[in-house]
C-alpha atoms as a PDB file:
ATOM      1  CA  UNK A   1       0.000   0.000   0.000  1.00  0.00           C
ATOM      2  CA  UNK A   2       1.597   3.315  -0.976  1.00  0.00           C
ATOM      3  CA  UNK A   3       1.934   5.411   1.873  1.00  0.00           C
ATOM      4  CA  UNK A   4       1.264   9.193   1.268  1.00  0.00           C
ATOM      5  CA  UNK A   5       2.558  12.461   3.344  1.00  0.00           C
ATOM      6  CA  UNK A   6       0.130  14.962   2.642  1.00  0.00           C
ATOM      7  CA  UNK A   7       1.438  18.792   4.133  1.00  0.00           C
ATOM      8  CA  UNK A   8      -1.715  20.792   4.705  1.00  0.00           C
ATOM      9  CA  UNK A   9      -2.242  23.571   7.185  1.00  0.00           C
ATOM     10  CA  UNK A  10      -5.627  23.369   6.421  1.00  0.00           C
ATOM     11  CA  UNK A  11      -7.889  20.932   8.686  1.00  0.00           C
ATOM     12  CA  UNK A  12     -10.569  20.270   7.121  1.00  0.00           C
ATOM     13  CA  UNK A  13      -8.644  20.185   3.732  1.00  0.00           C
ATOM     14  CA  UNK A  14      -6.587  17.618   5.404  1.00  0.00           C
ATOM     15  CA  UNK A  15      -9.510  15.954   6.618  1.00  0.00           C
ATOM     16  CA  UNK A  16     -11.498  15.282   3.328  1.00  0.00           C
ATOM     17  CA  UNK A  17      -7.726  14.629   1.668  1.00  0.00           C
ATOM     18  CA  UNK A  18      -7.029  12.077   3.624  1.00  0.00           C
ATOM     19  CA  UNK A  19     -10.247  10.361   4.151  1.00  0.00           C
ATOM     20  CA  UNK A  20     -10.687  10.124   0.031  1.00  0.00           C
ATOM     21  CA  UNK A  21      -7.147   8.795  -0.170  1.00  0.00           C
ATOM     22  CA  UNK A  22      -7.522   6.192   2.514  1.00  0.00           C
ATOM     23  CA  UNK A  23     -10.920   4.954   0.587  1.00  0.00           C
ATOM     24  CA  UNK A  24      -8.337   4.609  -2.917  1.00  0.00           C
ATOM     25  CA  UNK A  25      -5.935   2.643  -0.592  1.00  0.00           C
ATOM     26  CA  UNK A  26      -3.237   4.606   0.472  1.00  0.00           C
ATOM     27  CA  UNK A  27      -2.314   5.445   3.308  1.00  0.00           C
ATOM     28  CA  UNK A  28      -1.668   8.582   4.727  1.00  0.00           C
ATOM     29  CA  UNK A  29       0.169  10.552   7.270  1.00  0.00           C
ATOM     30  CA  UNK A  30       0.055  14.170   7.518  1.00  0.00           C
ATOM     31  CA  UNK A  31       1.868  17.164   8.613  1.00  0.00           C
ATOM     32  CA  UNK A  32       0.133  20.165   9.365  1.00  0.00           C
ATOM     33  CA  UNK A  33       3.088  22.680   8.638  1.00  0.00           C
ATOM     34  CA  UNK A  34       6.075  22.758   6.845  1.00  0.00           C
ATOM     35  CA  UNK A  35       8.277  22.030   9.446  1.00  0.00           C
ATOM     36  CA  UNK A  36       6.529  19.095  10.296  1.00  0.00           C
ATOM     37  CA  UNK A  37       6.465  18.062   6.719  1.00  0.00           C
ATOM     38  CA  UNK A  38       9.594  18.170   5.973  1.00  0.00           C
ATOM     39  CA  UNK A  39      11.192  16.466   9.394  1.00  0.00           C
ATOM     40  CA  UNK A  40       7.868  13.866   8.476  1.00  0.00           C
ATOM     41  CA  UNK A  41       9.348  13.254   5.124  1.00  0.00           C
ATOM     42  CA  UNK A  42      12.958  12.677   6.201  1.00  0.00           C
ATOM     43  CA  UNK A  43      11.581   9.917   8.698  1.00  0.00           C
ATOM     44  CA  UNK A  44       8.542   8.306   7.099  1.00  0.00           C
ATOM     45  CA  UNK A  45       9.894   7.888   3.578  1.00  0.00           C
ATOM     46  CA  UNK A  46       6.413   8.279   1.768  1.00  0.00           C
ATOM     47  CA  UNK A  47       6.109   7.702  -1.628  1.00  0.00           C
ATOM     48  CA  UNK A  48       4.694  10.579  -2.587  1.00  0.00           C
ATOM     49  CA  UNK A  49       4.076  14.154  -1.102  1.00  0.00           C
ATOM     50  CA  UNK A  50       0.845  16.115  -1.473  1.00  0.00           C
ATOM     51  CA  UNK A  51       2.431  19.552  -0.462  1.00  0.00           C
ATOM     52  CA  UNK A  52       0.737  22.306   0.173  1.00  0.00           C
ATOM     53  CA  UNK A  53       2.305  25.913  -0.398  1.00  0.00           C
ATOM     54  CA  UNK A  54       1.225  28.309   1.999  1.00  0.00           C
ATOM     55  CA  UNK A  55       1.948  26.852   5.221  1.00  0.00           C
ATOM     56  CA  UNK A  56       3.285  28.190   8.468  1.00  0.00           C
ATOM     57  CA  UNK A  57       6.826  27.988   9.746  1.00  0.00           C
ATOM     58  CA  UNK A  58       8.488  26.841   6.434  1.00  0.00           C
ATOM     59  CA  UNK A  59       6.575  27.487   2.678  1.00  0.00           C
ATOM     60  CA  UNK A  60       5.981  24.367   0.693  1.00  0.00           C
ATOM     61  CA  UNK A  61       8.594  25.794  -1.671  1.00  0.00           C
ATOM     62  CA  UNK A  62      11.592  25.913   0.906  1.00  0.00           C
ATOM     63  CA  UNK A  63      10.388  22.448   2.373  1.00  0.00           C
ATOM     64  CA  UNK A  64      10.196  20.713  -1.218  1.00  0.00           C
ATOM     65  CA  UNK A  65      13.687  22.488  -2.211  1.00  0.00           C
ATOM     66  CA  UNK A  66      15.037  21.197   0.798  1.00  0.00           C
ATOM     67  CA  UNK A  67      13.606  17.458   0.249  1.00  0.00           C
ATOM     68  CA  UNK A  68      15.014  18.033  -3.664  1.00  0.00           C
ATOM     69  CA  UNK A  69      18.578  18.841  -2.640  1.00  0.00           C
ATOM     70  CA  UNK A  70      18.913  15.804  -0.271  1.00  0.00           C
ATOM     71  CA  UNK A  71      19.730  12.707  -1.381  1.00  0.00           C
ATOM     72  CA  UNK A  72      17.555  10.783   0.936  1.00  0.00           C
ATOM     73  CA  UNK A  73      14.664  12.581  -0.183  1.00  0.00           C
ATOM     74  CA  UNK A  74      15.288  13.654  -3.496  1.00  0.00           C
ATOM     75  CA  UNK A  75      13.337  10.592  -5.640  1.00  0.00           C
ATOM     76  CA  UNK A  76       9.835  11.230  -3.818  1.00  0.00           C
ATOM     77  CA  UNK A  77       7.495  12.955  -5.894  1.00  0.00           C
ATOM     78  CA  UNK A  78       6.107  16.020  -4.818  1.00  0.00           C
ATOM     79  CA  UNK A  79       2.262  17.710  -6.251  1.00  0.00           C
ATOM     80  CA  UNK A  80       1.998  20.873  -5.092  1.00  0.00           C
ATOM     81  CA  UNK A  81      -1.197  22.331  -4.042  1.00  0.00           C
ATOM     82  CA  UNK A  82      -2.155  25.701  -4.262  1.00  0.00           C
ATOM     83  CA  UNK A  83      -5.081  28.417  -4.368  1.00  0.00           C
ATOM     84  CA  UNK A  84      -2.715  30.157  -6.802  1.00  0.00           C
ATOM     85  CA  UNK A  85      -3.445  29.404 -10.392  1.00  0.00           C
ATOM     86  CA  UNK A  86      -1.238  31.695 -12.133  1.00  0.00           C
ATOM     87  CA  UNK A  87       1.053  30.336 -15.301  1.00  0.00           C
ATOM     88  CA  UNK A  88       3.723  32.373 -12.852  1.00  0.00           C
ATOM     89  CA  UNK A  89       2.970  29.849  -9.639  1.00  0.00           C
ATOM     90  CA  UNK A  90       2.760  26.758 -12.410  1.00  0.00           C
ATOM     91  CA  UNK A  91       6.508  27.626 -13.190  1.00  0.00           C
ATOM     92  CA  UNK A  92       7.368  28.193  -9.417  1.00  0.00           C
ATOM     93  CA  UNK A  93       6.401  24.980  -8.356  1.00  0.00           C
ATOM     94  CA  UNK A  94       8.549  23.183 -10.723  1.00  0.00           C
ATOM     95  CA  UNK A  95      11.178  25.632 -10.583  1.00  0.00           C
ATOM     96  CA  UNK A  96      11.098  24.492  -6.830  1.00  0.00           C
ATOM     97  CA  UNK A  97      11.584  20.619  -7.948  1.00  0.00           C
ATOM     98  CA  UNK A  98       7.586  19.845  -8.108  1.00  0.00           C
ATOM     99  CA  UNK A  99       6.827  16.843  -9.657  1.00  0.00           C
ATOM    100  CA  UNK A 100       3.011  17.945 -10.815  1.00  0.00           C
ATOM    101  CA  UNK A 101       0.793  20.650  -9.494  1.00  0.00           C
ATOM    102  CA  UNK A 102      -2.657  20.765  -9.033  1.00  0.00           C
ATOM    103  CA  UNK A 103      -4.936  23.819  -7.960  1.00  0.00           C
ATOM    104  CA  UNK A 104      -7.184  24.555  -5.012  1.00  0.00           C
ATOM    105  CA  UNK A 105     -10.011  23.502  -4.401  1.00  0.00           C
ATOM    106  CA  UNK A 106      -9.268  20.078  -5.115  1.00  0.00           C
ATOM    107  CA  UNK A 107     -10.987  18.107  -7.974  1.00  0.00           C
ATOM    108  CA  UNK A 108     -10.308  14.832  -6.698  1.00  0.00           C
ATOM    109  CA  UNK A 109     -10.395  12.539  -9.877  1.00  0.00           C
ATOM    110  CA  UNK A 110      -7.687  15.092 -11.716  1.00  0.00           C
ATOM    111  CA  UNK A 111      -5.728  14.894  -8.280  1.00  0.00           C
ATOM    112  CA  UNK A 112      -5.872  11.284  -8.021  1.00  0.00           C
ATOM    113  CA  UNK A 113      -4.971  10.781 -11.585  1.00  0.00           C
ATOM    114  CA  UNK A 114      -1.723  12.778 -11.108  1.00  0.00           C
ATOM    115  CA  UNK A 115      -1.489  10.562  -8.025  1.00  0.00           C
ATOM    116  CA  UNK A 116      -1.250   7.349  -9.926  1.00  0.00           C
ATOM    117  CA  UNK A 117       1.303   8.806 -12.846  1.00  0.00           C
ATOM    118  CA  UNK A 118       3.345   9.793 -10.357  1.00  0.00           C
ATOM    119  CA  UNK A 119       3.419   5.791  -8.168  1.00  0.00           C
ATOM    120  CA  UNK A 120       3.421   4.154 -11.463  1.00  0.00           C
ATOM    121  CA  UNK A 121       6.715   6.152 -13.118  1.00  0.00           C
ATOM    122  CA  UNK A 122       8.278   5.428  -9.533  1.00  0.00           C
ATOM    123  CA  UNK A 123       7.665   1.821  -9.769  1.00  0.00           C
ATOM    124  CA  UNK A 124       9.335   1.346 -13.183  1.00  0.00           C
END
């Protein structure tokens, strides 16, 4: 079962996230800042991160270019999430070492879709 970090200041965002991931079969942990992601990440090894971009303590963008520059960390695919929709935010998050990006609020097929890419290209 792929295990998922999900980084969400949000509660009830990370609520409804990881309920709906849980009923696809993952399973979950989550950090509810980016200091707690990214110490989360270094010890629980997900998968895959789910990383949200306006967080307290550390942005998603310093706590995936930290998690991109160390070689621990560096193979675990990252989706950012993010109210901001701008082309200009699109390029940031990769810029930062994003793997995919998806918008706020969440459409959860789309999401779930990147999801899957993301595991599959890993496993081969």
């Amino acid at each position: 079962m792929p295990k998922i970090l999900l980084v969400e200041d949000n509660e009830m965002n990370r609520d409804m996230l990881s309920r709906r991931l849980e009923r696809k079969g993952y399973s979950v942990v989550a950090a509810h800042d980016g200091e707690q992601g990214h110490l989360m990440a270094c010890s629980e090894m997900p998968d895959l991160i789910l990383m949200d971009i306006s967080l307290p303590l550390m942005s998603g963008w310093e706590v995936t270019r930290l998690l991109k520059s160390n070689e621990a960390t560096r193979h675990i695919p990252i989706i950012a999430l993010t109210a901001h929709a701008l082309v200009t935010d699109r390029d940031k998050a990769f810029e930062a070492g994003c793997d995919d990006y998806d918008t706020k609020p969440v459409e959860f097929g789309r999401l779930s879709e990147k999801i899957d890419n993301l595991l599959t290209v890993k496993k081969s």
